[in-house]
Protein backbone atom coordinates (compact mmCIF):
# COMPACT_ATOMS: atom_id res chain seq x y z
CA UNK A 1 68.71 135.05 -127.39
CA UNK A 2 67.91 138.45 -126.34
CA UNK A 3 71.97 139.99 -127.14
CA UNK A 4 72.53 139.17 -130.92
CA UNK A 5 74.01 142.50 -131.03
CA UNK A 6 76.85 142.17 -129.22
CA UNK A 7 79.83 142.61 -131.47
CA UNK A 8 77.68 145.52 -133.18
CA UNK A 9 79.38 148.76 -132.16
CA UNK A 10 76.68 152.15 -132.92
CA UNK A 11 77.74 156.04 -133.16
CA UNK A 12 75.02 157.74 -131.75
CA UNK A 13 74.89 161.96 -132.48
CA UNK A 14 71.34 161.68 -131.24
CA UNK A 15 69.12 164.24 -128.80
CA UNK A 16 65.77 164.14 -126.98
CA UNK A 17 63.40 160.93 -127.49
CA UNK A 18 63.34 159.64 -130.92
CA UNK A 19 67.23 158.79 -131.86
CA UNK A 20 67.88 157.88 -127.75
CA UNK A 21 65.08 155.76 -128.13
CA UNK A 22 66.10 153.78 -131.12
CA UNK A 23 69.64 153.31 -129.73
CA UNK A 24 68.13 152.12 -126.24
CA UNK A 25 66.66 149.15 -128.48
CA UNK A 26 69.71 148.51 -130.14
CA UNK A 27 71.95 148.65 -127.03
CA UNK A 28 69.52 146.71 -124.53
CA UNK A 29 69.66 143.93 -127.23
CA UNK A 30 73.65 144.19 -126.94
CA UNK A 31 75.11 146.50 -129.24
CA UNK A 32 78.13 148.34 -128.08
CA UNK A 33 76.41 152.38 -128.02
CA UNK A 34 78.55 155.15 -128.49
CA UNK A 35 76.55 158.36 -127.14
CA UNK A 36 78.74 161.53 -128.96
CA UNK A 37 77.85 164.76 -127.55
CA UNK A 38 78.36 168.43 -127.66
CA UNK A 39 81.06 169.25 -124.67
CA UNK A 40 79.43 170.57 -121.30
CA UNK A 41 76.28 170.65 -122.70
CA UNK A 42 75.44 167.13 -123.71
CA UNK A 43 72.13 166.07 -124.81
CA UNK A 44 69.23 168.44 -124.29
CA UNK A 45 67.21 166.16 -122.34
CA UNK A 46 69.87 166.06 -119.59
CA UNK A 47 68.22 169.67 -118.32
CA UNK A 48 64.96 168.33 -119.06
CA UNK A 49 62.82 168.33 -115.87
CA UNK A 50 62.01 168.74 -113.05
CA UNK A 51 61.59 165.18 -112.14
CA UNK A 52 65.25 164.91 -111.11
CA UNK A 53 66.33 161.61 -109.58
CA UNK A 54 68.92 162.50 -107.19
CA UNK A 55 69.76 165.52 -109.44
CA UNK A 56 69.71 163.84 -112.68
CA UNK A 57 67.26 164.24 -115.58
CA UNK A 58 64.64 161.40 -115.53
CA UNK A 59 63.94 161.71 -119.47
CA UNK A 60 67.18 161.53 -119.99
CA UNK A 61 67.95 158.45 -117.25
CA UNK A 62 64.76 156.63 -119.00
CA UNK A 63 66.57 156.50 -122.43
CA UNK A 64 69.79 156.48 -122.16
CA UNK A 65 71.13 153.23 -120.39
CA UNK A 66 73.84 150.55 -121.46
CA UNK A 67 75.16 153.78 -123.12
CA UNK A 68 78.79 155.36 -123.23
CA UNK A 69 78.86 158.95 -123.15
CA UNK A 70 81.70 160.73 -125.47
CA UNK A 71 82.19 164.63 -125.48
CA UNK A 72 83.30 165.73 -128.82
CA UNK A 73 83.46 168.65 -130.50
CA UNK A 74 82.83 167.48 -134.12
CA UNK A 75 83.49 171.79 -135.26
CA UNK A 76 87.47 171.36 -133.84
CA UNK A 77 89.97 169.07 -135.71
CA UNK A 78 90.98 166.87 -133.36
CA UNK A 79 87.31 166.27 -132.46
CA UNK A 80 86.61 165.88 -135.81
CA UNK A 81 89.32 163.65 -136.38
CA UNK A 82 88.44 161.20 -133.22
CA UNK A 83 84.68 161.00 -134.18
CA UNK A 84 86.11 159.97 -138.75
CA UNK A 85 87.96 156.98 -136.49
CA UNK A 86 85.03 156.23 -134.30
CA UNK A 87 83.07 156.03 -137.78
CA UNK A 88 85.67 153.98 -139.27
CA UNK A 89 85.13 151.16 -136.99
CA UNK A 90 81.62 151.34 -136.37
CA UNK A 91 79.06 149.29 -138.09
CA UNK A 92 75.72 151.85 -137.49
CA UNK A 93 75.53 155.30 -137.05
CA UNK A 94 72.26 157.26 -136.17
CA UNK A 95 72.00 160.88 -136.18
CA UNK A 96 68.69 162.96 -135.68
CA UNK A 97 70.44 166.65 -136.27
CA UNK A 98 68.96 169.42 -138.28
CA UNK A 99 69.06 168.20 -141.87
CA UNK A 100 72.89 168.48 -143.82
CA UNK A 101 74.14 169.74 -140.64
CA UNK A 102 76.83 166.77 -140.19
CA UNK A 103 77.17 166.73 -144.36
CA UNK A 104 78.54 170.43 -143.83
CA UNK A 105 81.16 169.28 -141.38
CA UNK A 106 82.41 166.19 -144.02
CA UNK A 107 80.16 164.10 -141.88
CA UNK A 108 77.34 162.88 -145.04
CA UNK A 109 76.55 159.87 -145.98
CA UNK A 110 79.03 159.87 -148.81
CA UNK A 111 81.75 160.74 -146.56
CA UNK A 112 81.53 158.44 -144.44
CA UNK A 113 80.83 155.70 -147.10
CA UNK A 114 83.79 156.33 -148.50
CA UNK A 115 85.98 155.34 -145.30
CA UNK A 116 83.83 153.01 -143.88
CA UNK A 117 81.43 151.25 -147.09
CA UNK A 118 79.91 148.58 -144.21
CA UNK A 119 78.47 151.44 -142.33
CA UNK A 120 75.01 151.28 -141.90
CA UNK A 121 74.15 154.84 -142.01
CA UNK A 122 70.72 156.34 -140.56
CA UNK A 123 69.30 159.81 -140.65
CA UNK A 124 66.19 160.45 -138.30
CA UNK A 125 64.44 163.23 -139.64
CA UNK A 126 61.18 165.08 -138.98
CA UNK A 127 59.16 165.60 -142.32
CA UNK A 128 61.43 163.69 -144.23
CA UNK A 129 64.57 164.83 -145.94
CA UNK A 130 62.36 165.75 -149.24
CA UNK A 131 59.71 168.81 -150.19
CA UNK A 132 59.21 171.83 -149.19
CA UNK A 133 58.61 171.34 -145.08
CA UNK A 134 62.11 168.89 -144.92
CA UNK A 135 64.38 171.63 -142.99
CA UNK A 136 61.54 172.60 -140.92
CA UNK A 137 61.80 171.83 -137.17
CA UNK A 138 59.56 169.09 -135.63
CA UNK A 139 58.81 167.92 -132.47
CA UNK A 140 56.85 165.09 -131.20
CA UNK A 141 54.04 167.85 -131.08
CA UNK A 142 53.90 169.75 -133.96
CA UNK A 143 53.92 166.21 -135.97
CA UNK A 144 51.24 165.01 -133.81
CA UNK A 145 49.22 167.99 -134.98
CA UNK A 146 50.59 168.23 -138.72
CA UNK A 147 49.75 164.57 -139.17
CA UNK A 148 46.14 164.91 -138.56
CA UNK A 149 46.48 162.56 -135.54
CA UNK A 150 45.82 165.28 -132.95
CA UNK A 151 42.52 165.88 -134.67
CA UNK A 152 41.27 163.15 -133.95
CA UNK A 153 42.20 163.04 -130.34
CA UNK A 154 39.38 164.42 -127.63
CA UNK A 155 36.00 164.92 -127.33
CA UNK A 156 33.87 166.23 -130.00
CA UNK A 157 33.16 169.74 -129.99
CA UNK A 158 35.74 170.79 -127.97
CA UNK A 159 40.02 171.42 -128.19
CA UNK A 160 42.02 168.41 -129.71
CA UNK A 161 44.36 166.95 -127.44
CA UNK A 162 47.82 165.81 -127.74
CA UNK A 163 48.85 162.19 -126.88
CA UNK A 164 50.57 163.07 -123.79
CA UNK A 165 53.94 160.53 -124.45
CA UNK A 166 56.10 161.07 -127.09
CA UNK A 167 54.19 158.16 -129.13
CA UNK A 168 55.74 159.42 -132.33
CA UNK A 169 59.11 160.04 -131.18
CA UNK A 170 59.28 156.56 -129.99
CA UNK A 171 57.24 154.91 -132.65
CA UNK A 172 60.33 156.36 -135.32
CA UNK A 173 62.71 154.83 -132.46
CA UNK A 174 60.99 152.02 -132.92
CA UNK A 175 60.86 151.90 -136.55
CA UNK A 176 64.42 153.05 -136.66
CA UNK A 177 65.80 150.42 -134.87
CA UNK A 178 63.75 148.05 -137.30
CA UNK A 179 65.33 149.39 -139.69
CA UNK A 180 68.55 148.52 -138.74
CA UNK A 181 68.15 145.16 -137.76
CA UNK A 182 67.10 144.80 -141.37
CA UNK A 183 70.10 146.31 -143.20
CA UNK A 184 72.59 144.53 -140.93
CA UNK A 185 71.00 141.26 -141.71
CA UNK A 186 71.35 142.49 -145.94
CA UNK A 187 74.95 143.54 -145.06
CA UNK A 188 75.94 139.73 -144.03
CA UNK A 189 74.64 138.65 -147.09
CA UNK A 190 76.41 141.91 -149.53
CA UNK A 191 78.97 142.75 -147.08
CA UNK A 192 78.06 146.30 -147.60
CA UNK A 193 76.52 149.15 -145.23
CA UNK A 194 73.54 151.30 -146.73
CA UNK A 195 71.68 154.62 -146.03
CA UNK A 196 68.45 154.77 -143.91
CA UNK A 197 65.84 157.39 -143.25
CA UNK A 198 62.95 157.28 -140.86
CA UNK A 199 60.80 160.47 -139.92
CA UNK A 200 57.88 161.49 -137.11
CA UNK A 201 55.68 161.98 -140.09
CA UNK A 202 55.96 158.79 -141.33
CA UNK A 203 55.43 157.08 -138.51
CA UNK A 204 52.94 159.00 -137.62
CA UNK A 205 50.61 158.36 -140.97
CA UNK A 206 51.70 154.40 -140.17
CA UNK A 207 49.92 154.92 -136.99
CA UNK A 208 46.32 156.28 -138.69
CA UNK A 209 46.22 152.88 -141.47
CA UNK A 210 42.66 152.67 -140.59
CA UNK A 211 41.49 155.95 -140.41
CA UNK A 212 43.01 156.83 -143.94
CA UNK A 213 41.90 153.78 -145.00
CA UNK A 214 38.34 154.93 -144.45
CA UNK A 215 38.98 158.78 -145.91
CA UNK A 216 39.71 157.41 -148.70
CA UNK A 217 37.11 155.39 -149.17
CA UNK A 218 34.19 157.01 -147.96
CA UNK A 219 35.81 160.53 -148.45
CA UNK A 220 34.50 161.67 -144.68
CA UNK A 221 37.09 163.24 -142.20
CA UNK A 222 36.57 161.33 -138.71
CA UNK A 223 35.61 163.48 -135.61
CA UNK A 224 36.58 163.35 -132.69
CA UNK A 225 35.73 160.12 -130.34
CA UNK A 226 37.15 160.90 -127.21
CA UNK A 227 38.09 157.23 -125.45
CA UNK A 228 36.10 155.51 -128.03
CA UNK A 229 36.94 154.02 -131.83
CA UNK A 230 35.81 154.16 -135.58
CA UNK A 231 33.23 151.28 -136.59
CA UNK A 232 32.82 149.62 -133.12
CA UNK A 233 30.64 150.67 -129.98
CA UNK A 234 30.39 150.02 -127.05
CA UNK A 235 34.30 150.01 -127.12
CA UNK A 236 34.74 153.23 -124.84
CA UNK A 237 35.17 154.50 -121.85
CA UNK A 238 31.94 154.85 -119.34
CA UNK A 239 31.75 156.45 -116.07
CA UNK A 240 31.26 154.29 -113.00
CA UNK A 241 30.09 155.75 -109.19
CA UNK A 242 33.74 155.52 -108.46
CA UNK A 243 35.51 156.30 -111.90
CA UNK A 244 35.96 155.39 -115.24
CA UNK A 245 35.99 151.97 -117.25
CA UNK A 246 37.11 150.72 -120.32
CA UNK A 247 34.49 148.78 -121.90
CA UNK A 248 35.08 146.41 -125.38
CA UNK A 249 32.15 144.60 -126.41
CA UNK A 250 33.97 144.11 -130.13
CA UNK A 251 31.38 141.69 -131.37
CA UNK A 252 27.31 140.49 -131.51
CA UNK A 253 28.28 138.01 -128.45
CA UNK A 254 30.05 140.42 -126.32
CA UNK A 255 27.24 142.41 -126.64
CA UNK A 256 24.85 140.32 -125.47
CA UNK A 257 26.97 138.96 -122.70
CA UNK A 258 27.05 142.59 -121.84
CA UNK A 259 23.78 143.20 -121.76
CA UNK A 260 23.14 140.45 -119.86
CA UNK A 261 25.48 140.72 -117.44
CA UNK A 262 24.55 144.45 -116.68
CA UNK A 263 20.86 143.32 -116.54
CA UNK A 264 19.80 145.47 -119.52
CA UNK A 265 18.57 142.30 -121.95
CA UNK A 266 15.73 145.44 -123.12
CA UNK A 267 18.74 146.95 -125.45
CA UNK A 268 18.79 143.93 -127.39
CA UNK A 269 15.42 144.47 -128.47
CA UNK A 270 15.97 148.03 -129.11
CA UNK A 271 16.16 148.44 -132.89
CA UNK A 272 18.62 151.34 -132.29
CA UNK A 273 21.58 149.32 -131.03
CA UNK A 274 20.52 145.40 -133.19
CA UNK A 275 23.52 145.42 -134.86
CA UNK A 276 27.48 147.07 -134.53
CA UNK A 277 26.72 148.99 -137.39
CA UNK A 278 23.11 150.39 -135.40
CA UNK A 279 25.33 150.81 -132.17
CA UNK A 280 27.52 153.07 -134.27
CA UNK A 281 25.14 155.13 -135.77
CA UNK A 282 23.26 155.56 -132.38
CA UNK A 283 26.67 155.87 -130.12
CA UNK A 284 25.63 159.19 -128.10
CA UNK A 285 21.78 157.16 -127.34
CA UNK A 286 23.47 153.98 -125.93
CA UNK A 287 26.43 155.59 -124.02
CA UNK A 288 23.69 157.47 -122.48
CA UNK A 289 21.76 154.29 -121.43
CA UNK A 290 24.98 152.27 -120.26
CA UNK A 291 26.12 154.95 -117.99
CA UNK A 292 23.05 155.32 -116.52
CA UNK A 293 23.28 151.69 -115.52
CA UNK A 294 27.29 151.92 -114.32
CA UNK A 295 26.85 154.97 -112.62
CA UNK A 296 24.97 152.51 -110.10
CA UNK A 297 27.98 150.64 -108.35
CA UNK A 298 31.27 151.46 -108.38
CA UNK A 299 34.04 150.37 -110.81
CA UNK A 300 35.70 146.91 -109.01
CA UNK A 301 32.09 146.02 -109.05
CA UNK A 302 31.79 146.33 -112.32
CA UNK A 303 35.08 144.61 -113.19
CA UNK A 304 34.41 141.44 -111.68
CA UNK A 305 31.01 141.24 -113.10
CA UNK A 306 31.77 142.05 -116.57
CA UNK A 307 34.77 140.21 -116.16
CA UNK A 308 32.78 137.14 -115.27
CA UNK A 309 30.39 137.08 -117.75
CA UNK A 310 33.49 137.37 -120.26
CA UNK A 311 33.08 141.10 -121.37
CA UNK A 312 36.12 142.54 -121.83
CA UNK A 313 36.72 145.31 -119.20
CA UNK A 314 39.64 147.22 -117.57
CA UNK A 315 39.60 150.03 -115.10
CA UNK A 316 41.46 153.40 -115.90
CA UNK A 317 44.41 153.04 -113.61
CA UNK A 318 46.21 156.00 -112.43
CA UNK A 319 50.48 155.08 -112.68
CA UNK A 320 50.69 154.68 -108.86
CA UNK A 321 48.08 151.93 -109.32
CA UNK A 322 49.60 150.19 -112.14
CA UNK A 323 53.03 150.44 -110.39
CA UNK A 324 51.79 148.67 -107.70
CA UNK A 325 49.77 145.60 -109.35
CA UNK A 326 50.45 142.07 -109.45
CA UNK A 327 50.24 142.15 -113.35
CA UNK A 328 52.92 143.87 -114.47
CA UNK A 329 54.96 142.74 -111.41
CA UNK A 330 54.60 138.74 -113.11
CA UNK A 331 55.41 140.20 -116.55
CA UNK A 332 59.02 141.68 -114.99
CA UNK A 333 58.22 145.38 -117.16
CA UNK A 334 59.98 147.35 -113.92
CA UNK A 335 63.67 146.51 -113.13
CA UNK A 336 65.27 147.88 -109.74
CA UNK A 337 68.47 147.42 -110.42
CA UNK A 338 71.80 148.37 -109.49
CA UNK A 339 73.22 152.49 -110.15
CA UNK A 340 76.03 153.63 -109.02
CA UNK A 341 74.64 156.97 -107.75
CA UNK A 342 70.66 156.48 -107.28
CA UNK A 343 69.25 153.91 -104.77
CA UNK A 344 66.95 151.97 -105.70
CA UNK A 345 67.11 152.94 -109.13
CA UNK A 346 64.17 151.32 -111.23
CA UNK A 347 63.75 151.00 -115.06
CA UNK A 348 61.41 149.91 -117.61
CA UNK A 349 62.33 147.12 -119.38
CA UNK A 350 62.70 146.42 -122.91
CA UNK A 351 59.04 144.97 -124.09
CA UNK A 352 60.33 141.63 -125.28
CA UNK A 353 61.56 138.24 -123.90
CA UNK A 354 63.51 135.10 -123.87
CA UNK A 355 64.06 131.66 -122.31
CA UNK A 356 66.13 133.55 -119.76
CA UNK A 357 64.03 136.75 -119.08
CA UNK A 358 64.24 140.29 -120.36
CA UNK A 359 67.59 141.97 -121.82
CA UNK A 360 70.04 142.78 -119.59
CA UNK A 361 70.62 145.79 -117.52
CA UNK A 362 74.80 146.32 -117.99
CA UNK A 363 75.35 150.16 -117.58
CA UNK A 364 73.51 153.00 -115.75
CA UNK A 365 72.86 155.94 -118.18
CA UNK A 366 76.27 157.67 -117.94
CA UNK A 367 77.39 161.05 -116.89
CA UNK A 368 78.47 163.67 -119.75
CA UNK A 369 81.38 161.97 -121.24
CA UNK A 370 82.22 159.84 -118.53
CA UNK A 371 83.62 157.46 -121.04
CA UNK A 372 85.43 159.47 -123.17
CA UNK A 373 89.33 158.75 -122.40
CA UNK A 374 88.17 154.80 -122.04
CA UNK A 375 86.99 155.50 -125.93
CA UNK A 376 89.86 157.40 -127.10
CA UNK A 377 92.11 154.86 -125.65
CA UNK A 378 90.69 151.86 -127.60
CA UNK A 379 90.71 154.48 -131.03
CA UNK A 380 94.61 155.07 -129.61
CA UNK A 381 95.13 151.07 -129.44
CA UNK A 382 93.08 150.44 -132.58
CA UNK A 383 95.61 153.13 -134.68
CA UNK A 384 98.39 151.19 -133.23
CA UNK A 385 97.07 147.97 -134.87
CA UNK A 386 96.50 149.16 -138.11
CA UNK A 387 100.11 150.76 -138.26
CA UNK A 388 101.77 147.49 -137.41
């Protein structure tokens, strides 16, 4: 269930987190990936760290399996010439380089069209490949703070802060690989390839439908809400004697049960805090009076009483914690599996499954071009075919 791609071969000229990230999709769910990269240099996130796992880059091990790795030089002939027959049999390719940097080597999408018309061609970009900001570099970063989504991370009235995971990097992977999934199920139906283009900005506006929603209606620019949400409180975090907690009381029965359960039943006669709408408009008043009441026992307390009475409640787990806890052990999200030069290797799965588990682990992320004479040998045996 989970390897309909096998069969599908990808060209990958991608770097960093958003094209790896994509192609990790496509190849965990089977597709034959073809990593092409710069000779003796590779892909920039091989020097990323430190973390180093046994010497090797752990960005770069955490997006890059059930990969081959090519060295090409697509500015020499002969490179250029191996990676127009790698294209010629491929059935995606999906490059994130500066904008019309592979059209100036003969590498567009025209080009290639023209010698392969099934090719399902994608460009990840960063603004998009049209206005006035298209050729401008952009990093997971600079889009978080272009898009307006880094103002609205923090607290109020002080710095905005950055997401601290590449969320729009991999939400374009994501998209991305979407994307193509979509155009290869149009190409069994035309027979022909097509041209696709995703970009960090546009994922990242996908992210805010809400909030935009709102500016539009109401014309009002959101602050900043720290842990907490537009139109629903108490659905924040709250301080406990030992830490922090998650609290979600989304609706007029949570809110009782949480009032309730915490021994407070005076809030729900407070006219402040009747309705969501009241608990909104009075959010800095009530947070004050819950954490009063949390700050009294410590956070597992809390978490099993909540969680008894049915209020939705989480702690904030550090990642040693949630490495370690029976949930995500039952769910299968980390893999130790085998690698042929890290013990005990572990990886995090692909987010989806079938009747027989999650998609399968076949190849440890690979050195630089540790499978390029295994490539150029089937191009080698593929020429010989065609010239019979």
């Amino acid at each position: 269930m989970l390897g309909s791609l096998e069969g599908i071969r990808v060209v990958d000229v991608t770097m960093s987190v958003a094209g790896p990230f994509a192609t990790l999709i496509l190849a965990d769910l089977g597709a034959d990936v073809i990593k092409v990269e710069r000779p003796g240099i590779g892909d920039d996130t091989r020097s990323w760290g430190p973390p180093f796992w046994e010497g090797e880059s752990c960005h770069f091990s955490a997006l890059n399996r059930n990969k081959r790795s090519v060295e090409l030089d697509l500015k020499d002939p002969e490179g250029a010439a191996h990676f127009r027959e790698l294209l010629a049999c491929a059935d995606v390719f999906v490059q994130n380089l500066r904008p019309g940097s592979l059209a100036k080597l003969g590498f567009g999408y025209d080009d290639v069209a023209a010698i392969n018309p099934r090719l399902i061609y994608c460009d990840m970009t960063g603004y998009g490949s049209d206005g006035p900001l298209a050729s401008s570099p952009a990093y997971d970063p600079l889009m978080q703070a272009f898009s307006g989504l880094m103002s609205l991370t923090g607290e109020d009235g002080r710095p905005p802060s950055r997401i601290p995971v590449s969320v729009l990097d991999q939400g374009t992977g994501m998209w991305t690989a979407i994307a193509v999934l979509d155009a290869l199920r149009t190409r069994d139906r035309t027979g022909l390839g097509t041209h696709l283009e995703t970009s960090l900005l546009s994922t990242a506006l996908m992210w805010l439908p809400g909030q935009f929603t709102g500016y539009f209606a109401a014309g009002e620019v959101p602050k900043r809400l720290g842990s907490g949400t537009v139109g629903i409180y108490p659905y924040a975090a709250f301080p406990t004697a030992t830490g922090h907690v998650i609290i979600a009381a989304g609706n007029q029965n949570l809110w009782t049960r949480l009032c309730t359960a915490l021994d407070r039943t005076d809030l729900l006669s407070d006219p402040r805090f009747d309705q969501n709408a009241d608990r909104v408009d009075h959010r800095d008043e009530l947070f004050a009076e819950l954490s009063a009441t949390l700050a009294k026992h410590d956070s597992d307390h809390w978490v099993g009483v909540l969680g008894d009475a049915g209020v939705p409640i989480t702690p904030i787990q550090t990642l040693d914690e949630v490495a370690a806890h029976e949930q995500v052990a039952a769910i299968g999200a980390f893999q130790q599996v085998p690698h042929p030069r890290i013990p005990g290797y572990t990886s995090i799965a692909l987010p989806v499954r079938g009747p027989e588990g999650r998609p399968e682990f076949r190849m440890a992320p690979p050195l630089l071009g540790e499978h390029t004479d295994e490539v150029l040998a089937e191009l080698a045996g593929r020429r010989k075919e065609v010239e019979k």
